[in-house]
N, C-alpha and C. Protein backbone atom coordinates (compact mmCIF):
# COMPACT_ATOMS: atom_id res chain seq x y z
N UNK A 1 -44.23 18.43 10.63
CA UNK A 1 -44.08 17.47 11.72
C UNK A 1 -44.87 17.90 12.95
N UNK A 2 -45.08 19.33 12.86
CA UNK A 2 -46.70 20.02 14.31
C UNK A 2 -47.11 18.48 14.19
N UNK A 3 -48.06 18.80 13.12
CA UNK A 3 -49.43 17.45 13.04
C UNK A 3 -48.95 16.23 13.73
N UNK A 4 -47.94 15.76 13.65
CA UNK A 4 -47.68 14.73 14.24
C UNK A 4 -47.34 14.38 15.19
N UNK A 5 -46.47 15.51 16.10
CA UNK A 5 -46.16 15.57 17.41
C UNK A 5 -47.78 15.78 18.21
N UNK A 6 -48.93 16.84 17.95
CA UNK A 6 -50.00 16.56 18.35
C UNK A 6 -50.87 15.30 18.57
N UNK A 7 -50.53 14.73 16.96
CA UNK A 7 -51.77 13.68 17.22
C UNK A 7 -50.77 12.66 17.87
N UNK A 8 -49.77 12.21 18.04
CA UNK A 8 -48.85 11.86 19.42
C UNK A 8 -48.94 11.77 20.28
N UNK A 9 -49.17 12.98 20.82
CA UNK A 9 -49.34 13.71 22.16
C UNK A 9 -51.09 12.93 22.50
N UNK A 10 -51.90 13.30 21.64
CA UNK A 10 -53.03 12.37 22.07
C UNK A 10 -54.08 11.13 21.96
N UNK A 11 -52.33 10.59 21.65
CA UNK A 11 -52.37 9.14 21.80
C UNK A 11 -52.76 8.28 20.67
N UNK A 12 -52.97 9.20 19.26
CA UNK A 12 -52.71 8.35 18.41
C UNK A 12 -51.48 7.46 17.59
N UNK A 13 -51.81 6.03 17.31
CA UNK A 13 -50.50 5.74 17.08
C UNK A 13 -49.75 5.90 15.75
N UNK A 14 -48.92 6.49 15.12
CA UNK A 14 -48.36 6.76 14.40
C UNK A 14 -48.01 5.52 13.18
N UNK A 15 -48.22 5.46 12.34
CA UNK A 15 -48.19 4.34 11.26
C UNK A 15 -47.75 4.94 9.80
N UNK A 16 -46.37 4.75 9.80
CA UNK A 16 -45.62 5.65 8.21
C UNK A 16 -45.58 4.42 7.36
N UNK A 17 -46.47 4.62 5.99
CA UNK A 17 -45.79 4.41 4.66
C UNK A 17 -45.32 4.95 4.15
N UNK A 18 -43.83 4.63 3.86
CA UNK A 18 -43.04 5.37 2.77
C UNK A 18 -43.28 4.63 1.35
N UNK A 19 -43.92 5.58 0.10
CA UNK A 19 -44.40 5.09 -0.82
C UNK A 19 -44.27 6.15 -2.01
N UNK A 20 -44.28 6.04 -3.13
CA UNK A 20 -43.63 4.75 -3.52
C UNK A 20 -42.01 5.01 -3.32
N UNK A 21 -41.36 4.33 -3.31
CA UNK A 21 -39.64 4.14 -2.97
C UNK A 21 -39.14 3.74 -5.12
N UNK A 22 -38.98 4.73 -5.19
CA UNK A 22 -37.71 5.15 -6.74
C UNK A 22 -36.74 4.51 -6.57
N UNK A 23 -36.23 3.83 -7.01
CA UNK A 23 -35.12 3.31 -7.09
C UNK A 23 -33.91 4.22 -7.75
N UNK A 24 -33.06 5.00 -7.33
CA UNK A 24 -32.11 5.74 -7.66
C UNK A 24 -32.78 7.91 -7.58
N UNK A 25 -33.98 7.85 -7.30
CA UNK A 25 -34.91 8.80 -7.40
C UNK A 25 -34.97 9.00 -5.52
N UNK A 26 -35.68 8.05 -5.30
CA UNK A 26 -36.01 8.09 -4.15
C UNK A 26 -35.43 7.65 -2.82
N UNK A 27 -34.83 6.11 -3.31
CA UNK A 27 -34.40 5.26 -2.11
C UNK A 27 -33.44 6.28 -1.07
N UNK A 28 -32.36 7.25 -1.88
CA UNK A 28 -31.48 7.57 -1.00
C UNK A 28 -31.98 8.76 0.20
N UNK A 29 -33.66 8.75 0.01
CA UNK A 29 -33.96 9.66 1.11
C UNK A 29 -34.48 8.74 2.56
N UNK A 30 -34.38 7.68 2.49
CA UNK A 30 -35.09 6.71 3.33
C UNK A 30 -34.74 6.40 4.28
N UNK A 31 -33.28 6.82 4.72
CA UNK A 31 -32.71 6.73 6.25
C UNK A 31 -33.19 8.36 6.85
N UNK A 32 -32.83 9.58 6.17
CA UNK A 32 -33.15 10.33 6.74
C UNK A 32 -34.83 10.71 7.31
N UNK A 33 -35.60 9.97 6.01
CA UNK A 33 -37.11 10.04 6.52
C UNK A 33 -37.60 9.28 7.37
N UNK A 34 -36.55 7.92 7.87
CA UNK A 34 -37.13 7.26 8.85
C UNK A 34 -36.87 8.29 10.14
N UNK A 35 -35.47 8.73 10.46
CA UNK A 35 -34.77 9.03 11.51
C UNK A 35 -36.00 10.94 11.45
N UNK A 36 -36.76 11.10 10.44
CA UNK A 36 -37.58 12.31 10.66
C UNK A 36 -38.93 11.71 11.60
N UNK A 37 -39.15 10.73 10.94
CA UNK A 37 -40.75 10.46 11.54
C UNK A 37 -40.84 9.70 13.01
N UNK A 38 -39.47 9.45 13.57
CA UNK A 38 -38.61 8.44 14.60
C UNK A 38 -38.53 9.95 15.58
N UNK A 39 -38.41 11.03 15.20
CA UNK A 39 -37.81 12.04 15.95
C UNK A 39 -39.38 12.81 16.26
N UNK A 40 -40.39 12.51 15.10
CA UNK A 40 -41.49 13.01 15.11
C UNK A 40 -42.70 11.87 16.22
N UNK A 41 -42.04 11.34 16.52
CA UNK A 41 -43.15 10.34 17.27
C UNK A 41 -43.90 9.05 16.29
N UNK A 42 -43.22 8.81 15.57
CA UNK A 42 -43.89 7.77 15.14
C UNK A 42 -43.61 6.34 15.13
N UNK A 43 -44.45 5.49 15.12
CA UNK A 43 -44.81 4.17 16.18
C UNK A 43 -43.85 3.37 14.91
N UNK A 44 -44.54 2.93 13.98
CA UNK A 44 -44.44 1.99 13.03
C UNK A 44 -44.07 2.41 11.72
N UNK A 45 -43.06 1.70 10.39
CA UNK A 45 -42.91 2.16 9.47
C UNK A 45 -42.79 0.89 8.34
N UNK A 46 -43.28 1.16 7.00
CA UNK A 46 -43.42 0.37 6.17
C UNK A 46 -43.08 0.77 4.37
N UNK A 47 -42.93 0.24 3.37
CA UNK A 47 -42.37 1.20 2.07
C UNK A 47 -42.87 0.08 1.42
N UNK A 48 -43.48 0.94 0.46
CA UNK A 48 -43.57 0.73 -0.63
C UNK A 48 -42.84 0.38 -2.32
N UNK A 49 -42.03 -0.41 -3.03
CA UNK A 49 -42.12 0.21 -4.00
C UNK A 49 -42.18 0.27 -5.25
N UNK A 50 -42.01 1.04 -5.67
CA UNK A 50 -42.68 1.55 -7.15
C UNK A 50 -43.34 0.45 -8.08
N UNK A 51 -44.55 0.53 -8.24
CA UNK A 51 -44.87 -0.56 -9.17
C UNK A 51 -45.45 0.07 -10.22
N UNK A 52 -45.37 -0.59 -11.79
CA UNK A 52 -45.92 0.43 -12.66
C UNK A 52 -46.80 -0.68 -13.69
N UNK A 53 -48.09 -0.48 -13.47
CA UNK A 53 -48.85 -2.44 -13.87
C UNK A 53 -48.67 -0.80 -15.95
N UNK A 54 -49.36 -1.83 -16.67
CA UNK A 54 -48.92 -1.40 -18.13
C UNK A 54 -49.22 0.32 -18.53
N UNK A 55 -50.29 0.47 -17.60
CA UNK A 55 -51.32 1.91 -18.38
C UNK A 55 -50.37 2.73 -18.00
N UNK A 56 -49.30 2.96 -16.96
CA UNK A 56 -49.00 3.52 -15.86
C UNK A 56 -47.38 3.96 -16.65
N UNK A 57 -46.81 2.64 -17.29
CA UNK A 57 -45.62 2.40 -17.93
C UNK A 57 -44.65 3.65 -18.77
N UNK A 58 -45.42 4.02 -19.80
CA UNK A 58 -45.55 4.95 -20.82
C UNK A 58 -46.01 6.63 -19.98
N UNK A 59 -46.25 6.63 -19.01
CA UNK A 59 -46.56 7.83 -18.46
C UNK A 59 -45.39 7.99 -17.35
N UNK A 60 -44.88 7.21 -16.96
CA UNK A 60 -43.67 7.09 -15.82
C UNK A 60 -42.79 7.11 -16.73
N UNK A 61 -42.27 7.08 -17.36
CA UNK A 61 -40.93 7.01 -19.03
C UNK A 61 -40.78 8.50 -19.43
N UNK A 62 -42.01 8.87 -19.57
CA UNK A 62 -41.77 10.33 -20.19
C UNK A 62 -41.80 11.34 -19.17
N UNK A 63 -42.53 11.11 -17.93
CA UNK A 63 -42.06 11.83 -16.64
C UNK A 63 -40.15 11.67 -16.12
N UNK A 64 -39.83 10.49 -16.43
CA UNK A 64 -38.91 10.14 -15.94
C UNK A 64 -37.83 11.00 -17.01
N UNK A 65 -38.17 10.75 -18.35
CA UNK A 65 -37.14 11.48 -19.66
C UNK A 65 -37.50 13.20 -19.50
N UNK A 66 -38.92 13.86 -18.99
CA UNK A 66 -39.08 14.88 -18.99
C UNK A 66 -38.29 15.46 -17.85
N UNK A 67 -38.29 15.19 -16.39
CA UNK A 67 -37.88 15.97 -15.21
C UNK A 67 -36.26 14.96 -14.61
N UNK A 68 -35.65 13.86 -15.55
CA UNK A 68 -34.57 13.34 -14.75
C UNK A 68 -33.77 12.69 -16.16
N UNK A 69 -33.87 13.57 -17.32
CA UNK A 69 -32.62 12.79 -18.15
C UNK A 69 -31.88 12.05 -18.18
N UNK A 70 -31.35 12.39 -17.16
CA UNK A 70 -29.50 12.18 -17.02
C UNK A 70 -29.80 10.86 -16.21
N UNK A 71 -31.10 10.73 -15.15
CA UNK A 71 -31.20 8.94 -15.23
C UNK A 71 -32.30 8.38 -15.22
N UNK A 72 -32.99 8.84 -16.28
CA UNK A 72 -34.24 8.49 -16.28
C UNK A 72 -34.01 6.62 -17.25
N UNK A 73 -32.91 6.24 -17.75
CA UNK A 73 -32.04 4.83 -18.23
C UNK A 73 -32.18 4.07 -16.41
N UNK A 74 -31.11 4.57 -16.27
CA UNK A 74 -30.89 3.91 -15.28
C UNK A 74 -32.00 3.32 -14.03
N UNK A 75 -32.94 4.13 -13.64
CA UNK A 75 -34.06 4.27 -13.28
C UNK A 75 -34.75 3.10 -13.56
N UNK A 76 -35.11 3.03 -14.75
CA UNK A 76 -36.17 2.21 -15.16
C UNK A 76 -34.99 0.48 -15.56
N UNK A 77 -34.14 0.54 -15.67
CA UNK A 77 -32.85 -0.68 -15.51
C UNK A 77 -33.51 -0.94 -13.75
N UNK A 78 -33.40 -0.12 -12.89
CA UNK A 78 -33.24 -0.51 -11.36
C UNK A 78 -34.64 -1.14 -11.29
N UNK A 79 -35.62 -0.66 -11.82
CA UNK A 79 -37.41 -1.38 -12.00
C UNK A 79 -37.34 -2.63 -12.35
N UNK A 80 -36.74 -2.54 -13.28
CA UNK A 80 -36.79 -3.98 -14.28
C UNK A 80 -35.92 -4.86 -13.29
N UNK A 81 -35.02 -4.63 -12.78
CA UNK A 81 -34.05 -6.29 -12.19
C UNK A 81 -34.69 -6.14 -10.62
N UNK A 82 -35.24 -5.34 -9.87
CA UNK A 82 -36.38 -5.97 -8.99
C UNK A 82 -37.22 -6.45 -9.70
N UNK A 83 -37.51 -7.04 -10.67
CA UNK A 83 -39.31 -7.12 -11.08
C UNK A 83 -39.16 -8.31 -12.10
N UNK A 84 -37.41 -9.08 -11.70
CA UNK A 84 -37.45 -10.37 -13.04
C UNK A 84 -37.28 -9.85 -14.36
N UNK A 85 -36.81 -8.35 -14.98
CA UNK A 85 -36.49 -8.15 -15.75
C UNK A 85 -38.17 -7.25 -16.49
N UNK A 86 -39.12 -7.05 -15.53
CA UNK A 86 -40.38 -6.49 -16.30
C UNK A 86 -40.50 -5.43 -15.31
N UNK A 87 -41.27 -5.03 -15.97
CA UNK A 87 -41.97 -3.73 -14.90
C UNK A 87 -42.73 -3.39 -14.29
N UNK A 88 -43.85 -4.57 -14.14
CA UNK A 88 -44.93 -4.82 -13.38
C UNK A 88 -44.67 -6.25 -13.29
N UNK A 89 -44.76 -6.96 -11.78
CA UNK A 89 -45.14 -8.81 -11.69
C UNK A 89 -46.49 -8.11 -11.20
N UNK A 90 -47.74 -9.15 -11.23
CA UNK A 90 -49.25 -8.69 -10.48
C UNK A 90 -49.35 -9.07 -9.55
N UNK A 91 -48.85 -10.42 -9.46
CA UNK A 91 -48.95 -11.27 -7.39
C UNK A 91 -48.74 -10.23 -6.57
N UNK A 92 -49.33 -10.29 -5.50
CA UNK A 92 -49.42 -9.63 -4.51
C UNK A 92 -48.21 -9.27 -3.53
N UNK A 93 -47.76 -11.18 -3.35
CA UNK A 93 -46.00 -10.89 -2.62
C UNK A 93 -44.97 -9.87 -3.39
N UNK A 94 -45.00 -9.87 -5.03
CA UNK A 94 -43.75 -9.29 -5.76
C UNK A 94 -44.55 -7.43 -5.62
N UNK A 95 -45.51 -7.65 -5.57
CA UNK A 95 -45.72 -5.77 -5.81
C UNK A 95 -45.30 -5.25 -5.38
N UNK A 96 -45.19 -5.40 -3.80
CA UNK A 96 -45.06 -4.02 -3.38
C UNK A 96 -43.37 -3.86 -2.82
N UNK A 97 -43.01 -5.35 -3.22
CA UNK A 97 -41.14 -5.08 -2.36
C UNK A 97 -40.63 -5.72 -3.69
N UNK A 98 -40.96 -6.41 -4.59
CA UNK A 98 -40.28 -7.41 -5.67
C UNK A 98 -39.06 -7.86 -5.11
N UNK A 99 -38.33 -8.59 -5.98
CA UNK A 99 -37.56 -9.49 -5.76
C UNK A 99 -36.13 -9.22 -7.04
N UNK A 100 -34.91 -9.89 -5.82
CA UNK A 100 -33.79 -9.28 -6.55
C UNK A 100 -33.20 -8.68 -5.58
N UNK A 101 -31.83 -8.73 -6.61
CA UNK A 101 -30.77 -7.95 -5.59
C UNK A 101 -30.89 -6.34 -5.43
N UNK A 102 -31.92 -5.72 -6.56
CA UNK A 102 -31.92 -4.29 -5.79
C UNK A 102 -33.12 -4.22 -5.13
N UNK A 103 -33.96 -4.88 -5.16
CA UNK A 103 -34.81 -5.16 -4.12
C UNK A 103 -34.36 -5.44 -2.78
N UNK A 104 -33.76 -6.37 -2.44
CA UNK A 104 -33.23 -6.73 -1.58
C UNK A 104 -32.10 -5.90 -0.89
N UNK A 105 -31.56 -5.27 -1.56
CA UNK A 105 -30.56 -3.99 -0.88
C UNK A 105 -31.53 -3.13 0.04
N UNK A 106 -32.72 -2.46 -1.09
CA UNK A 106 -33.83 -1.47 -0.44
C UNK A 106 -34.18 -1.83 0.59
N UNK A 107 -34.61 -3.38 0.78
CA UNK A 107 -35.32 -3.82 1.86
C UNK A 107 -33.99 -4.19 3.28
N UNK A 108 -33.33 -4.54 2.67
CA UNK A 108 -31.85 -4.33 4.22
C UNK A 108 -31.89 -3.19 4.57
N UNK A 109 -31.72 -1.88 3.66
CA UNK A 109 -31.71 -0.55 3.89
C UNK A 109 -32.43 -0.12 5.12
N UNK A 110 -34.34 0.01 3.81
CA UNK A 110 -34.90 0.19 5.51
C UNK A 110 -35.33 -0.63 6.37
N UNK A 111 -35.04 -1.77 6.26
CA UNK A 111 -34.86 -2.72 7.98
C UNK A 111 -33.93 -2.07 8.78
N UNK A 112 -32.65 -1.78 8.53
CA UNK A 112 -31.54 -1.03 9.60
C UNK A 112 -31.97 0.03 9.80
N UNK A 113 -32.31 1.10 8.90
CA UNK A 113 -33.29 2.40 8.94
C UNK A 113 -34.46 2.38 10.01
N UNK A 114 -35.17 1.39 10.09
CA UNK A 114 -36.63 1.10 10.99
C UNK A 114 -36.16 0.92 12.08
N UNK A 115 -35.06 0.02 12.10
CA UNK A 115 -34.67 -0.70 13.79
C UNK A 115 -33.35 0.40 14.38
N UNK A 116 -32.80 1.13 13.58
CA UNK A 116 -31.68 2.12 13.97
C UNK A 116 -32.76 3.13 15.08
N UNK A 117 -34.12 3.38 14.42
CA UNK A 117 -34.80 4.69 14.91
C UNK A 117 -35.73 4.02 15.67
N UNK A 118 -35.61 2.64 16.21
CA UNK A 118 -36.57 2.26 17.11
C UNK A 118 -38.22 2.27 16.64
N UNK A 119 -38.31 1.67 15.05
CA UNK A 119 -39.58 2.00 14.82
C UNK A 119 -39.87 0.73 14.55
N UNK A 120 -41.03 0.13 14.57
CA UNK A 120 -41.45 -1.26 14.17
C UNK A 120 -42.10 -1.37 13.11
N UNK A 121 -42.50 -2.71 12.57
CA UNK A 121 -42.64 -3.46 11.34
C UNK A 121 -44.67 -3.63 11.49
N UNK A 122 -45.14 -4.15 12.26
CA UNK A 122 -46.20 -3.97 12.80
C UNK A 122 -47.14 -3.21 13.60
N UNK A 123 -48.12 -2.36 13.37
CA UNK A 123 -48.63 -1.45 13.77
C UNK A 123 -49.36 -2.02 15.20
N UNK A 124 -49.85 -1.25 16.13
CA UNK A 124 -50.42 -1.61 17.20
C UNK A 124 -51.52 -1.98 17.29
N UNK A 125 -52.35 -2.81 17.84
CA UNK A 125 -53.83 -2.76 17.48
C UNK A 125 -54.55 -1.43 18.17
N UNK A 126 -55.31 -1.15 17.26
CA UNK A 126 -56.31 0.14 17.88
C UNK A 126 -57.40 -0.41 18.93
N UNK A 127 -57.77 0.39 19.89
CA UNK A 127 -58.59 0.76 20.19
C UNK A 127 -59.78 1.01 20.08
N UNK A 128 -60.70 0.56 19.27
CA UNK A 128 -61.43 0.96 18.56
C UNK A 128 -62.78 1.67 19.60
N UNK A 129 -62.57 1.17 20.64
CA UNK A 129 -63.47 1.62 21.63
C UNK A 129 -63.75 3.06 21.87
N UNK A 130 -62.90 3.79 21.74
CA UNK A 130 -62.45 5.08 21.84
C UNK A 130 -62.92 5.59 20.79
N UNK A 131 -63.79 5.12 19.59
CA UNK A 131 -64.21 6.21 18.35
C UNK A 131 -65.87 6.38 18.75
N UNK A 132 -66.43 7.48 18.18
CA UNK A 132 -67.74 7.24 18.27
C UNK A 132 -67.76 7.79 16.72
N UNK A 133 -69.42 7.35 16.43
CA UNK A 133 -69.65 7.72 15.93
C UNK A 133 -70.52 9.61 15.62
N UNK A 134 -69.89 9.72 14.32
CA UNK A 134 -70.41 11.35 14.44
C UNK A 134 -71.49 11.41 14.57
N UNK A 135 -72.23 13.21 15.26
CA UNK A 135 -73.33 13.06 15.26
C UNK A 135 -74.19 13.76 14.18
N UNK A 136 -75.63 12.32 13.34
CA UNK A 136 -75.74 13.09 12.40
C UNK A 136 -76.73 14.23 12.87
């Protein structure tokens, strides 16, 4: 969190994706990582999650059966009923939040998570004035 309190300090604006968001893996770290990056100076926050299009499928299964047994079932159950019962939708709206009631839990989650720590949904516009280019 150094790195971030610096580039803070000079005035860059802070922009967190939390990515990808596990459903039963991951989600339950997502209040404490907002209320980290909220304490760390950061502006804006956004999540990702988990999408697995087909190639991806069969390699997330056996990661999931190799390092989480005990719920590597359940896991991939929580994928499937955000996702209409599949494990990849391709549209753009369903990727990255899908749809459903455990979708929709995640996404109440970190909405109260974002707005508890005073962080916003939209990033600031930059500055762009302020970059130069390097010199070659």
């Amino acid at each position: 969190m150094k790195t971030i309190r610096t580039l803070k300090q000079a005035g860059v604006p802070l922009n967190i994706l939390l990515a990808p968001v596990i459903p039963v893996l991951t989600d339950r770290e997502m209040e404490m990582i907002l209320q980290a990056v909220a304490q760390a100076g950061a502006d804006t926050a956004n999540y990702i999650l988990l999408w697995l299009p087909g190639e991806l499928l069969a390699f997330f299964t056996e990661w999931l059966q190799q390092h989480y047994p005990d719920r590597a079932n359940h896991v991939i159950q929580q994928i499937q009923q955000r996702r209409h019962r599949k494990h990849y939708v391709a549209s753009f709206e369903h990727r990255a939040s899908g749809h459903g009631h455990i979708a929709d839990m995640i996404s109440q989650r970190f909405k109260l998570a974002r707005q508890k720590n005073r962080l916003t949904q939209k990033p600031n516009q930059l500055n762009c004035e302020l970059f130069q280019p390097h010199p070659v």
